[in-house]
Protein backbone atom coordinates (compact mmCIF):
# COMPACT_ATOMS: atom_id res chain seq x y z
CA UNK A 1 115.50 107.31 -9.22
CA UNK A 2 116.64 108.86 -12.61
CA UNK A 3 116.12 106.53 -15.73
CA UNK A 4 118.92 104.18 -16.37
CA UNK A 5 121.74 105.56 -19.33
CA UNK A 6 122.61 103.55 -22.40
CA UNK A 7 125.82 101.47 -21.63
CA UNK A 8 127.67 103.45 -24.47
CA UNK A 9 127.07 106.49 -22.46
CA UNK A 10 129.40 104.50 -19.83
CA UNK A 11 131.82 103.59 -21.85
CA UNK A 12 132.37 106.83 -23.79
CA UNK A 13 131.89 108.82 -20.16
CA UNK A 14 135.18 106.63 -18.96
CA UNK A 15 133.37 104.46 -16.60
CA UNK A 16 133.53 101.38 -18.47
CA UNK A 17 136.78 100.63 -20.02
CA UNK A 18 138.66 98.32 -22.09
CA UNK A 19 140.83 95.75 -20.30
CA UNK A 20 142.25 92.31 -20.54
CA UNK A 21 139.81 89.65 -19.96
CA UNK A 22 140.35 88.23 -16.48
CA UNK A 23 139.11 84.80 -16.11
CA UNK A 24 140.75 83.62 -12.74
CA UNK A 25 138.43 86.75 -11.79
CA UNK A 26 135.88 85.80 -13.37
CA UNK A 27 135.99 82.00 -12.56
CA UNK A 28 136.17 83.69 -8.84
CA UNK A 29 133.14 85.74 -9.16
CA UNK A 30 131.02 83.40 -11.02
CA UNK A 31 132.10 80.76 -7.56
CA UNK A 32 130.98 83.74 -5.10
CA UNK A 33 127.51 84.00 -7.07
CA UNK A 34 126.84 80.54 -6.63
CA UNK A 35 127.61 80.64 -3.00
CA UNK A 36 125.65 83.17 -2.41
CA UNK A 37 122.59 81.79 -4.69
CA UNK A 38 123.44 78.77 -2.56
CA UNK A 39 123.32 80.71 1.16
CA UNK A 40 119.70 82.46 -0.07
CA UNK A 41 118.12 78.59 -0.60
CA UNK A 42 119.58 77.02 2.52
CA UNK A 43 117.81 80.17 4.49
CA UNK A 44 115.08 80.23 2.94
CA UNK A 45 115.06 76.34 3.61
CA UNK A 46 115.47 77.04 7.26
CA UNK A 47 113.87 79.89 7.92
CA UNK A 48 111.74 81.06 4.94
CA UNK A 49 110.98 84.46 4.28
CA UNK A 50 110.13 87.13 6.73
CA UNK A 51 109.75 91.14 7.29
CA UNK A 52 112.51 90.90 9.63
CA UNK A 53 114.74 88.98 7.30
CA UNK A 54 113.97 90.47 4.06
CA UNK A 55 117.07 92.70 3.61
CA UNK A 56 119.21 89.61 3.74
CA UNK A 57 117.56 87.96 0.81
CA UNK A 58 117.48 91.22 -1.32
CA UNK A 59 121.24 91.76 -0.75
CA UNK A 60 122.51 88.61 -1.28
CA UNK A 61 120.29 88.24 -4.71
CA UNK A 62 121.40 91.62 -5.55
CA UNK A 63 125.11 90.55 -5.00
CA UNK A 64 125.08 86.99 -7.02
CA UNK A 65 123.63 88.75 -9.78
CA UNK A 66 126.01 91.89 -10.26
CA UNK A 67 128.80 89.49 -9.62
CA UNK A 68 127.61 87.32 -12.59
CA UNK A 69 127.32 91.15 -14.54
CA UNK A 70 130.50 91.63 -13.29
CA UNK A 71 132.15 88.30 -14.43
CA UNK A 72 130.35 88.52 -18.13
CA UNK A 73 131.97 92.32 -18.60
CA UNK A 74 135.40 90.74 -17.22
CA UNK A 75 135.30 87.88 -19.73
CA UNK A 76 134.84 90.11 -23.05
CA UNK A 77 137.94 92.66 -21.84
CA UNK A 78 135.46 95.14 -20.16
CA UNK A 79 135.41 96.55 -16.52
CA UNK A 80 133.88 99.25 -14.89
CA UNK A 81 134.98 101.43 -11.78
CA UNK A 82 134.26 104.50 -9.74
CA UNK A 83 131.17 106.45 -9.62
CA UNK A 84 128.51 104.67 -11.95
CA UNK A 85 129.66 101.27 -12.03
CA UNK A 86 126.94 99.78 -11.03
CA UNK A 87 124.63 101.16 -13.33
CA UNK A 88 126.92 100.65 -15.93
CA UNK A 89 126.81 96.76 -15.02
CA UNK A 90 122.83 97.20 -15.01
CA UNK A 91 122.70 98.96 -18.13
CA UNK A 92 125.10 96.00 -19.72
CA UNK A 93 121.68 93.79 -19.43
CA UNK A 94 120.67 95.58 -22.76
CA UNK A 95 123.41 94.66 -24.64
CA UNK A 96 122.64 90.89 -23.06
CA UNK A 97 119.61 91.53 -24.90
CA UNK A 98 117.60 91.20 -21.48
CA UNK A 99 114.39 92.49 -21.50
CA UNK A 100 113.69 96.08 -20.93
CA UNK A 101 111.34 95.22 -17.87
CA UNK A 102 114.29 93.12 -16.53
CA UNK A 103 116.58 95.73 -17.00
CA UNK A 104 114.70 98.11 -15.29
CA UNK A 105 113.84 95.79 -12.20
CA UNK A 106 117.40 95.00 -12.16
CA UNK A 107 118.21 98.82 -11.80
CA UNK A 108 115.53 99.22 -8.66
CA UNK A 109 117.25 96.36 -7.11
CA UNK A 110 120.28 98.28 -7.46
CA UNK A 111 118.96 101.53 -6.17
CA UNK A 112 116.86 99.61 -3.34
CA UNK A 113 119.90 98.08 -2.11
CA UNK A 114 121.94 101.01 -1.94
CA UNK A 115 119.32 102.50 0.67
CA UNK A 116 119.63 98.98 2.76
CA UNK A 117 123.35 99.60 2.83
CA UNK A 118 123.81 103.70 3.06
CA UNK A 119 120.14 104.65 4.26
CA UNK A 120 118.92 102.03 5.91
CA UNK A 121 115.91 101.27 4.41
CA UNK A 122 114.03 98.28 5.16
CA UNK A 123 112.10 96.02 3.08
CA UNK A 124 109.18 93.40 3.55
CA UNK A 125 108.91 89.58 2.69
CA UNK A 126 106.40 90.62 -0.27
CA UNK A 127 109.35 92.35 -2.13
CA UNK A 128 112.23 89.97 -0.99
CA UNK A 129 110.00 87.23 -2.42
CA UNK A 130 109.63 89.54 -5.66
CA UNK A 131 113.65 89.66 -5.87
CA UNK A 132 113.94 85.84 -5.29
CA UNK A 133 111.89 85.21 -8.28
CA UNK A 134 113.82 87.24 -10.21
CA UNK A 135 117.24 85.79 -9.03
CA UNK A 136 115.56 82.61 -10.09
CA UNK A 137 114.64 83.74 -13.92
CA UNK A 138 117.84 85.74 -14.58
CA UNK A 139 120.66 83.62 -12.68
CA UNK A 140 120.60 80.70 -14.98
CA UNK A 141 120.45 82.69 -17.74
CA UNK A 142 123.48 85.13 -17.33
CA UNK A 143 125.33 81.96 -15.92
CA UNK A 144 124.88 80.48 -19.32
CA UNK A 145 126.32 83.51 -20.85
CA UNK A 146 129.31 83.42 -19.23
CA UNK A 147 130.02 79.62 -20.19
């Protein structure tokens, strides 16, 4: 996995751009977070965590949290598209002033769950349990962020 690029590199590379702020959007993706924060406790509350289950947990925390990037970037009149655009959303955690360890665990996420989805790589409980308690620490506070 190459080291994650400075946001500005994003925006000046065309990847991030300039927009209106869209908050219907980003009322709508701040709503799917939740639900999804929401799905990972009642399964976990059902099932708990497993080997066999572990992809589940890592891409729905993976999901609430780049849709909460997402929604922050939509609010201030930013979004970002096409090849990148996740790692532009990753890399807008610095200018959240998120720490650089939570950056860079964010960015593994994101890499981790692009093998689940185009690789399929699987995961154990051990790391889905890692990714849960970082849902849990960074959720509330990008949530805030957004209002």
């Amino acid at each position: 996995m190459k080291p994650l690029r400075s946001f500005k590199e994003f925006l000046k590379e065309g990847v991030v751009k300039k927009s209106t702020p869209d908050f219907l959007r980003v009322k709508s993706l701040v709503e799917e977070a939740a639900r999804r924060k929401e799905f990972v406790h009642r399964l976990i509350g059902k099932m708990g965590v497993s080997d066999e289950d572990a992809n589940y947990f890592v891409e729905n925390a993976y999901d609430a949290l780049i849709g909460l990037l997402r929604a922050k970037l939509l609010s201030v009149g930013l979004v970002a598209s096409g090849k990148g655009a996740h790692e532009a959303e990753v890399a807008y955690m610095r200018e959240l002033k998120f720490s650089e360890a939570d950056v860079r665990f964010m960015n593994s996420l994101r890499y981790f769950r692009n093998g689940i989805l185009y690789y399929g790589e699987r995961f154990d409980a051990e790391y889905a349990k890692k990714v849960l308690g970082f849902l849990e620490k960074v959720y509330p506070r990008l949530k805030k962020m957004i209002g």
